[in-house]
Every structure is written in C-alpha cells, then in structure tokens.
C-alpha atoms as a PDB file:
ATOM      1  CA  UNK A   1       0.000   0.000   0.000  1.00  0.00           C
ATOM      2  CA  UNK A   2       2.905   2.157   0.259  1.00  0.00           C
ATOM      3  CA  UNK A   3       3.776   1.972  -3.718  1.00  0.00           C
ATOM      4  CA  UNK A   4       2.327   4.810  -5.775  1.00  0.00           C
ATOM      5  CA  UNK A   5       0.464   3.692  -9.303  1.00  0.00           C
ATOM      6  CA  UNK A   6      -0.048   6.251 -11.985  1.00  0.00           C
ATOM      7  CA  UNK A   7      -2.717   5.284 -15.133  1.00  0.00           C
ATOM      8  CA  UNK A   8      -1.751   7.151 -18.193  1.00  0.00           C
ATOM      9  CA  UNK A   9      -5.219   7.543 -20.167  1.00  0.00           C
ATOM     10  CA  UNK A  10      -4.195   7.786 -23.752  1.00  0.00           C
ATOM     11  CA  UNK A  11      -7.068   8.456 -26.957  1.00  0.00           C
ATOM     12  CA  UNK A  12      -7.482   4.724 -27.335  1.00  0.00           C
ATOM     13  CA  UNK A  13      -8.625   4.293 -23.978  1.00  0.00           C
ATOM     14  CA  UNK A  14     -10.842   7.237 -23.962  1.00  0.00           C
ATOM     15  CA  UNK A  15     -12.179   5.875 -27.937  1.00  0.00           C
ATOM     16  CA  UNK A  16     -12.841   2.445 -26.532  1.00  0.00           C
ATOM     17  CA  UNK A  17     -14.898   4.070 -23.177  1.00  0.00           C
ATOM     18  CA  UNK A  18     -16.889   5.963 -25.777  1.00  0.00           C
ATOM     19  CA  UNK A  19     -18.057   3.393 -28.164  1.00  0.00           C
ATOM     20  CA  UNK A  20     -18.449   0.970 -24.900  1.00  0.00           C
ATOM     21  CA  UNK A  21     -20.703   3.930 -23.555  1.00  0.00           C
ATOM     22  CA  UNK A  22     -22.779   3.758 -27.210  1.00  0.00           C
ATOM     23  CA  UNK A  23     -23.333   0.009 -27.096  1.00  0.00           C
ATOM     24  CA  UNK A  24     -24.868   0.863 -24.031  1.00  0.00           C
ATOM     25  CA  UNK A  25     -27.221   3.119 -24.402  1.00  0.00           C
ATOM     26  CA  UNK A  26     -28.336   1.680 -27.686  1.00  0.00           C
ATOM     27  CA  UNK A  27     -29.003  -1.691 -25.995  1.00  0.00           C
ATOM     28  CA  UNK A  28     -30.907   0.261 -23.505  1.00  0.00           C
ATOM     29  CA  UNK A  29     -32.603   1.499 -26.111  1.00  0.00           C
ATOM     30  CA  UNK A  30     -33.576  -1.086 -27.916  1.00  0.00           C
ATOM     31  CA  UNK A  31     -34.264  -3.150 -24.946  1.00  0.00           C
ATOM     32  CA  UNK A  32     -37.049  -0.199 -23.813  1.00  0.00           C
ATOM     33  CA  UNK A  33     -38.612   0.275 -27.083  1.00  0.00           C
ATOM     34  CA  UNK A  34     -38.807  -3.790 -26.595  1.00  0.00           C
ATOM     35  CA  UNK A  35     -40.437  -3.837 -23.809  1.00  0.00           C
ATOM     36  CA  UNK A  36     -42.477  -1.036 -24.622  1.00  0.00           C
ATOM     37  CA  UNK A  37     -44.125  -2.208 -27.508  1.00  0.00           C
ATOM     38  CA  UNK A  38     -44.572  -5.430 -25.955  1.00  0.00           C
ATOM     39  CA  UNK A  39     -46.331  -4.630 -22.701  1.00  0.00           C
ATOM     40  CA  UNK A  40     -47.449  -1.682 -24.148  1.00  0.00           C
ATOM     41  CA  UNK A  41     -50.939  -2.495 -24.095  1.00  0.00           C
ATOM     42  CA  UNK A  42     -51.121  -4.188 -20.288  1.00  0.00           C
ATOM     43  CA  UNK A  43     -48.921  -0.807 -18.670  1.00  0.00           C
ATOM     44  CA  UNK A  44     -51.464   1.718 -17.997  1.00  0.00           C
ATOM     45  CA  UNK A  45     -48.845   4.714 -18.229  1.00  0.00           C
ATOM     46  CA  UNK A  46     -50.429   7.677 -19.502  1.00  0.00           C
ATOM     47  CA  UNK A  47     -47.611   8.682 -21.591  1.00  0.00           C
ATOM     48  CA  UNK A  48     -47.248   4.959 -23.350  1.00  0.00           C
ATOM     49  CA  UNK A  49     -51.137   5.007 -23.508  1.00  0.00           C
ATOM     50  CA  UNK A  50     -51.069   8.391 -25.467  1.00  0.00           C
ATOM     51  CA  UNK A  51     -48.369   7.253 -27.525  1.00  0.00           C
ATOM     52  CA  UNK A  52     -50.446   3.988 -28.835  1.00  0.00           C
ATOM     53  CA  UNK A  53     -53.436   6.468 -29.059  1.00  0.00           C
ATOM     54  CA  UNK A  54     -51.116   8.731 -31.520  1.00  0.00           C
ATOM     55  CA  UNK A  55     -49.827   5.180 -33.269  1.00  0.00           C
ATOM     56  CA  UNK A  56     -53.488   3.919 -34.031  1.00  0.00           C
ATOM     57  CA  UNK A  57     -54.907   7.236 -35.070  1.00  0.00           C
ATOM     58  CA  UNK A  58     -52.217   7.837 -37.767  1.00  0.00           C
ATOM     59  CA  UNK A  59     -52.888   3.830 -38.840  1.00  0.00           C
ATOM     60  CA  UNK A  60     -56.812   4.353 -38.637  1.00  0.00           C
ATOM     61  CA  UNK A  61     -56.324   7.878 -40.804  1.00  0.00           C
ATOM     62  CA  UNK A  62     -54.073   6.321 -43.813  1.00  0.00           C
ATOM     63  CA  UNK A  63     -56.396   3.074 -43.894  1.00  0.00           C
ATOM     64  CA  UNK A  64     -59.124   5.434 -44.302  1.00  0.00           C
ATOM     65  CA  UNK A  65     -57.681   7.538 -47.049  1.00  0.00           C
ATOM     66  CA  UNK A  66     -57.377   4.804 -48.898  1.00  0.00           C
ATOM     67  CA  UNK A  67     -60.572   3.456 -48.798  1.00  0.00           C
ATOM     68  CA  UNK A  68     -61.729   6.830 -49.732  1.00  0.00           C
ATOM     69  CA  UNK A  69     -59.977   6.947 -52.621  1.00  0.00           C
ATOM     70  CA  UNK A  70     -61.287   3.750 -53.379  1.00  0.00           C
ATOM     71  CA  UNK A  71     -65.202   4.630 -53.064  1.00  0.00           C
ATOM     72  CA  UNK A  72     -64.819   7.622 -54.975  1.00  0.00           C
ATOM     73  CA  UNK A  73     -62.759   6.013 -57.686  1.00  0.00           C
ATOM     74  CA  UNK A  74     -66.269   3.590 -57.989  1.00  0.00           C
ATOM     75  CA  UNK A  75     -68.358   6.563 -57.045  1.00  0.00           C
ATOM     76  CA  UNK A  76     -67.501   7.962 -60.127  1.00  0.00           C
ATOM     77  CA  UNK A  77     -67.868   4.648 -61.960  1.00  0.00           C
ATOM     78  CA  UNK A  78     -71.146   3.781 -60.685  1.00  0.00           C
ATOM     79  CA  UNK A  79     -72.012   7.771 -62.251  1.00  0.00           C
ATOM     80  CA  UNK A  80     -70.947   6.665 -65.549  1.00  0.00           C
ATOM     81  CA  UNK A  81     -72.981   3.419 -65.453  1.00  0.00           C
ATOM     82  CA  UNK A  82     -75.990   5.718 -64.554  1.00  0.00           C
ATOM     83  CA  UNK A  83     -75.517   7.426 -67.787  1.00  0.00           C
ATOM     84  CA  UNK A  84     -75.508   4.670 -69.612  1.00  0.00           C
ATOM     85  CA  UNK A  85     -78.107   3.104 -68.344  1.00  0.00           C
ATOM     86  CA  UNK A  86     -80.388   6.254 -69.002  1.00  0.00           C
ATOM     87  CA  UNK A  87     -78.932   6.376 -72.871  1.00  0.00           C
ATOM     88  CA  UNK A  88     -79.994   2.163 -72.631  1.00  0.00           C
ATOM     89  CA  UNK A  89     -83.387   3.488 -71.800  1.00  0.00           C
ATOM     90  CA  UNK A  90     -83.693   6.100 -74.443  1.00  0.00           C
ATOM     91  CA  UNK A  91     -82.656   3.937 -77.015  1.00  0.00           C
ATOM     92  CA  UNK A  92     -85.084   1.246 -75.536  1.00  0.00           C
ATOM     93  CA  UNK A  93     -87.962   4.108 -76.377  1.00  0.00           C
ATOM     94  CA  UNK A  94     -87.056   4.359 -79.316  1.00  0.00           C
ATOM     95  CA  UNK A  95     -86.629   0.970 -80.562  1.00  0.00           C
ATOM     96  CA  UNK A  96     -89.825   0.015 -79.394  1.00  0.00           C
ATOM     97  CA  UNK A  97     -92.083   3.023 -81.122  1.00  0.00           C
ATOM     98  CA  UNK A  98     -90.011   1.271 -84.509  1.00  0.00           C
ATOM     99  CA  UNK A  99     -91.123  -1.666 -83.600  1.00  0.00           C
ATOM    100  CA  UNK A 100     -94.560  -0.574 -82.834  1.00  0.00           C
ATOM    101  CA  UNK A 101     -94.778  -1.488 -79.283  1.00  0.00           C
ATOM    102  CA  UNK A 102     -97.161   0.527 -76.775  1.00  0.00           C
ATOM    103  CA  UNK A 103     -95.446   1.954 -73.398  1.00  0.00           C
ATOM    104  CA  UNK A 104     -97.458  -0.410 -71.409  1.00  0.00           C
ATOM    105  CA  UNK A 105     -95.913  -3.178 -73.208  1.00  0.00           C
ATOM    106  CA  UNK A 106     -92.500  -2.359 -71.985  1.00  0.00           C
ATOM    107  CA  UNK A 107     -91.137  -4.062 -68.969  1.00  0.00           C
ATOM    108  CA  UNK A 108     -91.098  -2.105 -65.613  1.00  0.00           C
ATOM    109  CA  UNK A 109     -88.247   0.648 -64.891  1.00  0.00           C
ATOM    110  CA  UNK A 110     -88.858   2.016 -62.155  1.00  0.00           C
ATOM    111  CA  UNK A 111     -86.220   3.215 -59.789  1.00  0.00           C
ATOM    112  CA  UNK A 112     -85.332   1.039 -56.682  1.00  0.00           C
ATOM    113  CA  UNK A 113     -87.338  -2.133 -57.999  1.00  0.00           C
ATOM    114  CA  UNK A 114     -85.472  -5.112 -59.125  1.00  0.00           C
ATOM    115  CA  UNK A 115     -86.540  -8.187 -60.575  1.00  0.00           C
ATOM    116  CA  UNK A 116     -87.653 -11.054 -58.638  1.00  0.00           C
ATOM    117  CA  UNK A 117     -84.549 -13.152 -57.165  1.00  0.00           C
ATOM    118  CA  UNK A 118     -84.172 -15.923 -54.748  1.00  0.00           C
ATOM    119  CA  UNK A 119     -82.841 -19.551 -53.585  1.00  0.00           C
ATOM    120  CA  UNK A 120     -82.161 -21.374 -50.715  1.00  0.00           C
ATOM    121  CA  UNK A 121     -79.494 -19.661 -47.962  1.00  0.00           C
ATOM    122  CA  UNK A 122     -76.569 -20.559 -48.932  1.00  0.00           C
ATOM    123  CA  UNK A 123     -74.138 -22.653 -47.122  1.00  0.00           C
ATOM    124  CA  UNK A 124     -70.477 -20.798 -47.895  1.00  0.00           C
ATOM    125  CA  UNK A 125     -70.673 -16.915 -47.866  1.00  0.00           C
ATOM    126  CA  UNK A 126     -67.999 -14.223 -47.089  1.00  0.00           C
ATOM    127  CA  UNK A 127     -68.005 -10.446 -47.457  1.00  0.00           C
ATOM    128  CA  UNK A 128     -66.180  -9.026 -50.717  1.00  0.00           C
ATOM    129  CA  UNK A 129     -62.978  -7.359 -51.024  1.00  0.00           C
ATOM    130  CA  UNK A 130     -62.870  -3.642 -52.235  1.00  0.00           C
ATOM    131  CA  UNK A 131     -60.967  -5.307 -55.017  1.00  0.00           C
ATOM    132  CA  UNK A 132     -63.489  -7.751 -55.737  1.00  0.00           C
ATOM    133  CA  UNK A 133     -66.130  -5.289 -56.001  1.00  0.00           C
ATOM    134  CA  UNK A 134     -63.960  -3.200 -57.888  1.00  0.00           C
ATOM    135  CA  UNK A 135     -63.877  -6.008 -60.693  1.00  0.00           C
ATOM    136  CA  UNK A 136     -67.252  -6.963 -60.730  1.00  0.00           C
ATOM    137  CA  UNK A 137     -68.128  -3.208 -61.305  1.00  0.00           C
ATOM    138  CA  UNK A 138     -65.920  -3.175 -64.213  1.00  0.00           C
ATOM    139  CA  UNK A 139     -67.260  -6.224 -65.937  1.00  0.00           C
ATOM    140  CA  UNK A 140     -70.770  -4.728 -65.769  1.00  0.00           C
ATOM    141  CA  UNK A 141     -69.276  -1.408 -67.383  1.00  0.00           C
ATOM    142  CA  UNK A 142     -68.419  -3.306 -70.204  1.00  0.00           C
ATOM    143  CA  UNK A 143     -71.638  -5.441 -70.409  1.00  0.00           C
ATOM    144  CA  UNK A 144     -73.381  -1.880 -70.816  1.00  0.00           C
ATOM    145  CA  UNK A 145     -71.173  -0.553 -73.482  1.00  0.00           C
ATOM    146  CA  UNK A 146     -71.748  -3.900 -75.289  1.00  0.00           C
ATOM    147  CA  UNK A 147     -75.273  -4.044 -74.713  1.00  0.00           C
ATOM    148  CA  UNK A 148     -75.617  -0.118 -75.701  1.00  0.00           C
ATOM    149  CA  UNK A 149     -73.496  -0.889 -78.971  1.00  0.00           C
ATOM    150  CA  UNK A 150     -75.805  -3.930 -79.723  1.00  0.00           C
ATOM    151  CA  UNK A 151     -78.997  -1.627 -79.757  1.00  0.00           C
ATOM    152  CA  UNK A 152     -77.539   1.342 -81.781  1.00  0.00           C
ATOM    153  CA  UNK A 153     -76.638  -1.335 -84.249  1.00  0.00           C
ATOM    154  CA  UNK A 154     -80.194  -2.934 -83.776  1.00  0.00           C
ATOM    155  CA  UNK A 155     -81.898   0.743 -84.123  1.00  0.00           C
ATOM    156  CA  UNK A 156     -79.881   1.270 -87.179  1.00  0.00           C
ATOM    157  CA  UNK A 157     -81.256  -1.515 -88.460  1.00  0.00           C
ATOM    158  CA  UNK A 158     -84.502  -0.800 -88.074  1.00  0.00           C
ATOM    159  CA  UNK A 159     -84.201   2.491 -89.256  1.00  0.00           C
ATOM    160  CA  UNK A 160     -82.854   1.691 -92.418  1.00  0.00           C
ATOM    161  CA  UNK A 161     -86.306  -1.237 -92.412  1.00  0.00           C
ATOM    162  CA  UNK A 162     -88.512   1.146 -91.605  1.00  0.00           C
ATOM    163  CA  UNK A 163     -88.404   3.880 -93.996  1.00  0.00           C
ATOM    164  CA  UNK A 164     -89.529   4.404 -97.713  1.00  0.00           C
ATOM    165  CA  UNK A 165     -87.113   3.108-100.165  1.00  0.00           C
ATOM    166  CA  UNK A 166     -86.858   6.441-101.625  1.00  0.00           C
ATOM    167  CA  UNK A 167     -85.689   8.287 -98.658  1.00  0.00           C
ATOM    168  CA  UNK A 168     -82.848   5.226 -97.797  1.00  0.00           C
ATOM    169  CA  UNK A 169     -79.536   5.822 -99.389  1.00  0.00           C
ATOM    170  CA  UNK A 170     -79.253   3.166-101.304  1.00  0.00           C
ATOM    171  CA  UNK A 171     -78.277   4.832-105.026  1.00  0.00           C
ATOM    172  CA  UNK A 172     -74.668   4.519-106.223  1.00  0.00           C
ATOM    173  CA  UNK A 173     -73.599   8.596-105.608  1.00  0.00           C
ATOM    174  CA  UNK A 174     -71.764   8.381-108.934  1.00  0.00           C
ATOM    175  CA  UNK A 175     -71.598   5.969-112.308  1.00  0.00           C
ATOM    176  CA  UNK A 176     -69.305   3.003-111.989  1.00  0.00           C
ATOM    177  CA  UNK A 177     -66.981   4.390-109.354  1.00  0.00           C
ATOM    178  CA  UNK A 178     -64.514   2.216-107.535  1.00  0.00           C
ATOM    179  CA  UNK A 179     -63.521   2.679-104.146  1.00  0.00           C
ATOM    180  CA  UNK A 180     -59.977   3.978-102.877  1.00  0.00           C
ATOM    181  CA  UNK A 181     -60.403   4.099 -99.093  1.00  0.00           C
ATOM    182  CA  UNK A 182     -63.561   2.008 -97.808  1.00  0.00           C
ATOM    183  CA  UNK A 183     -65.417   2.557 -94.171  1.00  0.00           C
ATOM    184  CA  UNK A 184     -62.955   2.012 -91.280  1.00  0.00           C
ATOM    185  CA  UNK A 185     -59.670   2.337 -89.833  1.00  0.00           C
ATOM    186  CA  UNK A 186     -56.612   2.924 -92.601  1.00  0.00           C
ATOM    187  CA  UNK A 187     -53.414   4.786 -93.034  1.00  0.00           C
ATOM    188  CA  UNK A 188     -54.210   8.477 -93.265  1.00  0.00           C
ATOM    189  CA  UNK A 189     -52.448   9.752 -96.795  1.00  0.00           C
ATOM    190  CA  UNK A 190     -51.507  13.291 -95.317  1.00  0.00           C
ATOM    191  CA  UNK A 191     -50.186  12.262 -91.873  1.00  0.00           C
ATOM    192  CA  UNK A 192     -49.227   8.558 -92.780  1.00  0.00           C
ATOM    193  CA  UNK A 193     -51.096   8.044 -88.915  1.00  0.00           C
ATOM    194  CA  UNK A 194     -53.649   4.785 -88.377  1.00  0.00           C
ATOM    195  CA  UNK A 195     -56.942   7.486 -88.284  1.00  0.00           C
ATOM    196  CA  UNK A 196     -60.806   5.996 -88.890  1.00  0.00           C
ATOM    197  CA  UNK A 197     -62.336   7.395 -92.157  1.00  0.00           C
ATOM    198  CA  UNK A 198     -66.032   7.430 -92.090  1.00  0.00           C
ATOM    199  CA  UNK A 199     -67.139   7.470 -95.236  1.00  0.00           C
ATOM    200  CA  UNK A 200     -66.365   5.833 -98.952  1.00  0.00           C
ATOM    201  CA  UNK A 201     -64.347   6.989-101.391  1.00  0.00           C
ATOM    202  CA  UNK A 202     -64.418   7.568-104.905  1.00  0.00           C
ATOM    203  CA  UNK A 203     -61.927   8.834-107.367  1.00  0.00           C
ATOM    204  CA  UNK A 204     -64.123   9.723-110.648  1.00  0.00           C
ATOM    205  CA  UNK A 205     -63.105  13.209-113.270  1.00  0.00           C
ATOM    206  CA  UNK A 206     -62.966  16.263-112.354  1.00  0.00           C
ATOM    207  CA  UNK A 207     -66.955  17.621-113.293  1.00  0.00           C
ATOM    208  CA  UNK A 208     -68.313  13.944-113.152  1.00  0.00           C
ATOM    209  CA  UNK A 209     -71.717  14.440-111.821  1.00  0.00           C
ATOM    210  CA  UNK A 210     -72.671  14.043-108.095  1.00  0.00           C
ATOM    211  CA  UNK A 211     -76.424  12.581-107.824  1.00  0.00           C
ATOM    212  CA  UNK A 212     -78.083  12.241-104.140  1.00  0.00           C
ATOM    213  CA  UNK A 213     -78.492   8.800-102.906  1.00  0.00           C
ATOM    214  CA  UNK A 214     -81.793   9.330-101.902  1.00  0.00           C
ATOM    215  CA  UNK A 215     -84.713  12.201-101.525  1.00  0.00           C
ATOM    216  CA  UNK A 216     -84.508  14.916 -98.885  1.00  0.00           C
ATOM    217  CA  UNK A 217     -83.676  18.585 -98.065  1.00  0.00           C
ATOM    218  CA  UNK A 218     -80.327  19.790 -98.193  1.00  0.00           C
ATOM    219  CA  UNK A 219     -79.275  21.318 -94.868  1.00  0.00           C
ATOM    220  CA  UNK A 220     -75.878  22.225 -95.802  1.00  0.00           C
ATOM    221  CA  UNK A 221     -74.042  23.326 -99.404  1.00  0.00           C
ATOM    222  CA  UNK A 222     -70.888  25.600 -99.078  1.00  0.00           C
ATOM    223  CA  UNK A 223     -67.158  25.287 -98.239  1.00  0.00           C
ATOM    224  CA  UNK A 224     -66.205  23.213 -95.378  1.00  0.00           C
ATOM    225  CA  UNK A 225     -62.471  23.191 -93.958  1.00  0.00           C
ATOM    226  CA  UNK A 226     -61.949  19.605 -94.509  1.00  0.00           C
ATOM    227  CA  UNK A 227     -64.430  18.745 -96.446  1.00  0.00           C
ATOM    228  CA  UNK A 228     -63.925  21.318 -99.420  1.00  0.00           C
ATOM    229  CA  UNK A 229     -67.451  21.982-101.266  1.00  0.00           C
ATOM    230  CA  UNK A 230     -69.870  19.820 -99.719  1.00  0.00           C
ATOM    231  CA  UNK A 231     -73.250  19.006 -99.537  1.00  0.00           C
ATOM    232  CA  UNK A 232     -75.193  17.382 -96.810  1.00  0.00           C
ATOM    233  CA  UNK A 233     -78.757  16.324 -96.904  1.00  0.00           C
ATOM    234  CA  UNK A 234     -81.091  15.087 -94.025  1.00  0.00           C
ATOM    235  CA  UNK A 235     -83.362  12.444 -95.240  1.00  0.00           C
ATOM    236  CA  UNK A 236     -85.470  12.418 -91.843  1.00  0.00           C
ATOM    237  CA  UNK A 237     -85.254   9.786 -88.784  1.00  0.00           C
ATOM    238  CA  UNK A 238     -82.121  10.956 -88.209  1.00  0.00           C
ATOM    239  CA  UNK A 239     -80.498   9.955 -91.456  1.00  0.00           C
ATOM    240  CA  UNK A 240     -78.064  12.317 -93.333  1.00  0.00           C
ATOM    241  CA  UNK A 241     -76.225  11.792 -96.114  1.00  0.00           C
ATOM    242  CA  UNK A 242     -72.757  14.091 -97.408  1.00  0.00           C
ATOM    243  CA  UNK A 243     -70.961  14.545-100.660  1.00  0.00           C
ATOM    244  CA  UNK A 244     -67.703  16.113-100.207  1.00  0.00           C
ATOM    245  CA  UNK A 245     -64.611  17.598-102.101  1.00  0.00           C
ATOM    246  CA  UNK A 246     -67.020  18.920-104.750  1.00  0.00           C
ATOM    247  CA  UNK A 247     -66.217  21.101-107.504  1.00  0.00           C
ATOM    248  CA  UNK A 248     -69.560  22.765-108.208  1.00  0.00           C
ATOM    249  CA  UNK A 249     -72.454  22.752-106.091  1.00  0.00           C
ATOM    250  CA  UNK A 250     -75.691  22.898-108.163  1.00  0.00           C
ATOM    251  CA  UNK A 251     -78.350  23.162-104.949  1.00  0.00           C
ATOM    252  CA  UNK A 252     -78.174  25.199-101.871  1.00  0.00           C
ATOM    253  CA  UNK A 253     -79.477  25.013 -98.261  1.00  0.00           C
ATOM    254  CA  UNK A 254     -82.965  24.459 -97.795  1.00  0.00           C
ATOM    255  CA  UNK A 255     -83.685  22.866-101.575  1.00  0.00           C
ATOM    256  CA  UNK A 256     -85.708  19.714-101.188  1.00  0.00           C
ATOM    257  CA  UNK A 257     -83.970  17.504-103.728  1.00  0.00           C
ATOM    258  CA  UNK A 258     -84.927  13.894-105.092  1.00  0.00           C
ATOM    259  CA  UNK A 259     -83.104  10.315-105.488  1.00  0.00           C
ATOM    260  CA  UNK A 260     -81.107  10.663-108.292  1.00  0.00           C
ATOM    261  CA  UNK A 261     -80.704  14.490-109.130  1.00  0.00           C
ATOM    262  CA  UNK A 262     -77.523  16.016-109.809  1.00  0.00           C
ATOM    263  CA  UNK A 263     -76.581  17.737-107.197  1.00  0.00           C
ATOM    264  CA  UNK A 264     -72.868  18.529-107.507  1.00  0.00           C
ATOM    265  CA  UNK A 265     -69.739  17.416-109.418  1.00  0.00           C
ATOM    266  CA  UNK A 266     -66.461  15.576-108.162  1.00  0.00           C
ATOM    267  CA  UNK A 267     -63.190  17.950-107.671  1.00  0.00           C
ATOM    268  CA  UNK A 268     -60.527  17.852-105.127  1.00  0.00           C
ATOM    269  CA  UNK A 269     -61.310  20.884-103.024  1.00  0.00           C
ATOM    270  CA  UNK A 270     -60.885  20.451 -99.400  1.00  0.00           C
ATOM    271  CA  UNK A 271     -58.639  17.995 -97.619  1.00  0.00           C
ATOM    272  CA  UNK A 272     -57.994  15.810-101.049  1.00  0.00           C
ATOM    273  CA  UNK A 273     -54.825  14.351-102.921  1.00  0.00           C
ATOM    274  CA  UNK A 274     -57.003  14.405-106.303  1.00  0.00           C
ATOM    275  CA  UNK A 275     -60.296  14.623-107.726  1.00  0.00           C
ATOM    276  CA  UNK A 276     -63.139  12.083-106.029  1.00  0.00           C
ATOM    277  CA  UNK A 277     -66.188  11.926-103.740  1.00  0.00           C
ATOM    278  CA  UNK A 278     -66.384  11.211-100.278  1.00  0.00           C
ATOM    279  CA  UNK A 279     -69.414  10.004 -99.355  1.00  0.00           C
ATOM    280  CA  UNK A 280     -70.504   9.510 -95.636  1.00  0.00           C
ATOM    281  CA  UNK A 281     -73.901   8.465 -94.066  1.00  0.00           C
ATOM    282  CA  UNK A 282     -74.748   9.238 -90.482  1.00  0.00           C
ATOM    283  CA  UNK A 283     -77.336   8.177 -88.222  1.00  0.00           C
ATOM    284  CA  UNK A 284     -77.876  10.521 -85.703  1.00  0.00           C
ATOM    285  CA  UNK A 285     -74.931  11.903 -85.786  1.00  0.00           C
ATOM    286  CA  UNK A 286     -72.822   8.572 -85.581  1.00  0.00           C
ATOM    287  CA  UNK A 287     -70.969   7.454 -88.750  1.00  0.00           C
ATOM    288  CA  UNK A 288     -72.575   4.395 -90.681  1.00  0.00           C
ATOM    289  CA  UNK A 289     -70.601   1.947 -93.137  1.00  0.00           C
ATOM    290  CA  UNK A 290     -72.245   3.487 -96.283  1.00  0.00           C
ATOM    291  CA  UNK A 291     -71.472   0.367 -98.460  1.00  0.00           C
ATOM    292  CA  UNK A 292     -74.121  -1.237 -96.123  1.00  0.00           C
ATOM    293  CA  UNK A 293     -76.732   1.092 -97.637  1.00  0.00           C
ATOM    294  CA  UNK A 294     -75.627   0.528-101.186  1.00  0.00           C
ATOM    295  CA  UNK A 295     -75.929  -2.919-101.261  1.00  0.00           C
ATOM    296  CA  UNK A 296     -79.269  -2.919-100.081  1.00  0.00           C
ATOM    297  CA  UNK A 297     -80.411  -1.750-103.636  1.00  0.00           C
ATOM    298  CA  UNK A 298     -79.241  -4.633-104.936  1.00  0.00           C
END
C-alpha cells in the first residue's frame, strides 16, 4: 500500500470508453422500445397510452384515405354506369315506337325495384374485397357498353327497315366508281397516322356528276375546312347523307332535292390528294358503313 500507481489515459482508452458507452445506451434502447411495444398495451402509463393512441390514429387515418380513394374512384364509376343506363333506356324508347310497341308493353323501370330473385341460404358466404367489387363493377361497365353498342346497331337496323325506299340511301352517288379508301380504320395519306375514315371513297373526273343517294332537303351546301365543297342532306329519322370535295355545287341550303338528281360534281377541293367523292352516311350523328346502304339496292 505504500507503492504509488499512476494510469496514463491515452485516446485509445478514452475511444474504446466511448463506443463501450454507445453500445450501451443503444441496448438500452432497444431493450425499452422492446419492452415497450410489448407490454405496451397491459402498462397503464399515460404517456405509453397516449403514444399507442397517436400510433393507431395515424394507422386508422391512412387506412381510411385509402378506402376513400377507393369509393370515390367507384363513385364515379357507378355515375358513368348511370348514364348509360339512361342512354340504354332512351334507345329502348325508341326501338320500341319502330317496332310498334305501346309503353305499357315495356317491362317495368322504375327506380329502386329489381326483378324477382331468390334460392335457398346458402351454405359458404364471405363479405367481398374492395378489389373484388372493384372487378365486378368493371365487368358490368363493359356489359353496358356492349349491350348499348348492340342496340344502336339494332336501331340502325330498323331504321334503315322502316323507312320508304326512296328516302334510304341506297343509289350509287356516282356511275361506276370504284372505291380507294372504304369505311374504317386505314393509313391516313396526309399524316401517314392509323386514323378511322367514315365514309367511302371515290376517285371519278374532275366535273363527273354528283347525284343524291336518296330524296330529302339539303341542310348544308358551301365550303367546309376539310371537307372542301360539300353538300349534306337530311333524309329524316335521323339519317343524313354528305358529298364532299365537290367542284360545283348545283343546290343550296334548304332545296328539297330527289333520289337521283344532280346535285354537284367531283373535284378535289378540301382535304384531297385528287379529284373524287367522299361520301358519308350518319345516323344521328354517328358514322354508318355506307357500303351497307348501297348494297341494299341490290
């Protein structure tokens, strides 16, 4: 006990009491965050309480911004189907005054009532996923659309049933034309783009004469941007008829006009690469194959 000692402390020693003094307190650290989150829920602190308060509401508040987003992403769905379900009935109406049908013999629409359903309780059931019910509101979206395609197609039929020969577009526009672009999808010759053309078209002289397809009143005969010289006529139920890219006009808006008359001659005016007729039929304001109409003459 007599001897003096003397303990030099160099950086090493003070470097290795520092990181010894780290592992520490992280091992505390994790250790109380361990113990924390697992007797969290039996330790009635009032601090840990209010922190598990603080953890759920954040949890609870994302979870419910996404189902949000979810309903309104089918709110907005369900608003489309609406809309096409009121088009459904309008075309409906109409299809059944073509067909000669009374209102009372059209089946029940009123709002809220569903047809009669029903079968024994089932054994296996579950609730569906927002998924799940995501999907099955898609696949009636596109029963809709196919259902609303099949009755324009089915009114257009009709239509072109119903009417007086004379007033369906079934004459030949011009003498033994041929056809350079037909109804549908095709390489556009000014962009070189895949567009949709809706009409026929037929390269003929320049001055070859332009004769309607059918009787009617022309509603339109000037210059059109695209179009050139053009002449539209409206042959009633909706059907309309144009004659575009015309050289001469020889009627004007408002003439009633009848199947066969000259009504204009072919040129290249307008949106052309050379003298021919583009002819277009519309029902209603939706693009019809016009070949369809042509060969019904036949």
């Amino acid at each position: 006990m007599g001897r003096a000692r003397t303990l030099t402390l160099d950086w090493r020693h003070w470097t290795l009491g520092g990181l010894g003094l780290l592992l520490l307190f992280l091992s505390f650290t994790l250790l109380f965050n361990y113990v924390t989150l697992r007797y969290a829920a039996s330790i009635k602190h009032p601090l840990l309480q209010a922190i598990l308060l603080d953890d759920q509401r954040e949890e609870a508040r994302k979870t419910q911004e996404v189902i949000q987003g979810h309903l309104n992403a089918m709110a907005v769905r369900l608003g489309e189907l609406q809309a096409q379900l009121l088009q459904l009935d309008g075309l409906g109406e109409r299809l059944a005054q073509m067909a000669g049908l009374k209102p009372k013999d059209l089946p029940p629409s009123e709002p809220g009532k569903a047809p009669g359903r029903g079968g024994p309780a089932p054994t296996l059931s579950r609730d569906l996923s927002v998924d799940e019910f995501g999907s099955l509101l898609s696949e009636l979206s596109h029963a809709v659309e196919e259902r609303s395609d099949q009755l324009t197609v089915l009114e257009a039929l009709l239509v072109s049933t119903s009417i007086n020969k004379k007033f369906l577009p079934s004459l030949a526009p011009v003498d033994g034309g041929w056809l350079s672009s037909s109804f549908g999808w095709r390489i556009d010759p000014f962009s070189g783009q895949k567009s949709f053309h809706e009409g026929l078209d037929f390269p003929s002289e320049s001055g070859t004469p332009i004769v309607a397809a059918a009787s009617g009143k022309v509603i339109f005969a000037d210059v059109h941007p695209q179009y050139g010289k053009m002449v539209e006529v409206d042959h009633g139920n909706g059907l309309v008829t144009r004659y575009a890219h015309a050289s001469r006009l020889f009627v004007k808006e408002g003439d009633f006009i009848l199947r066969g008359q000259k009504i204009a001659a072919v040129g290249s005016t307008g949106r052309a690469t050379g003298p021919h007729l583009h002819f277009e039929v519309r029902l209603n304001g939706v693009p019809q194959n016009p070949a369809r109409f042509l060969l019904s003459a036949n």
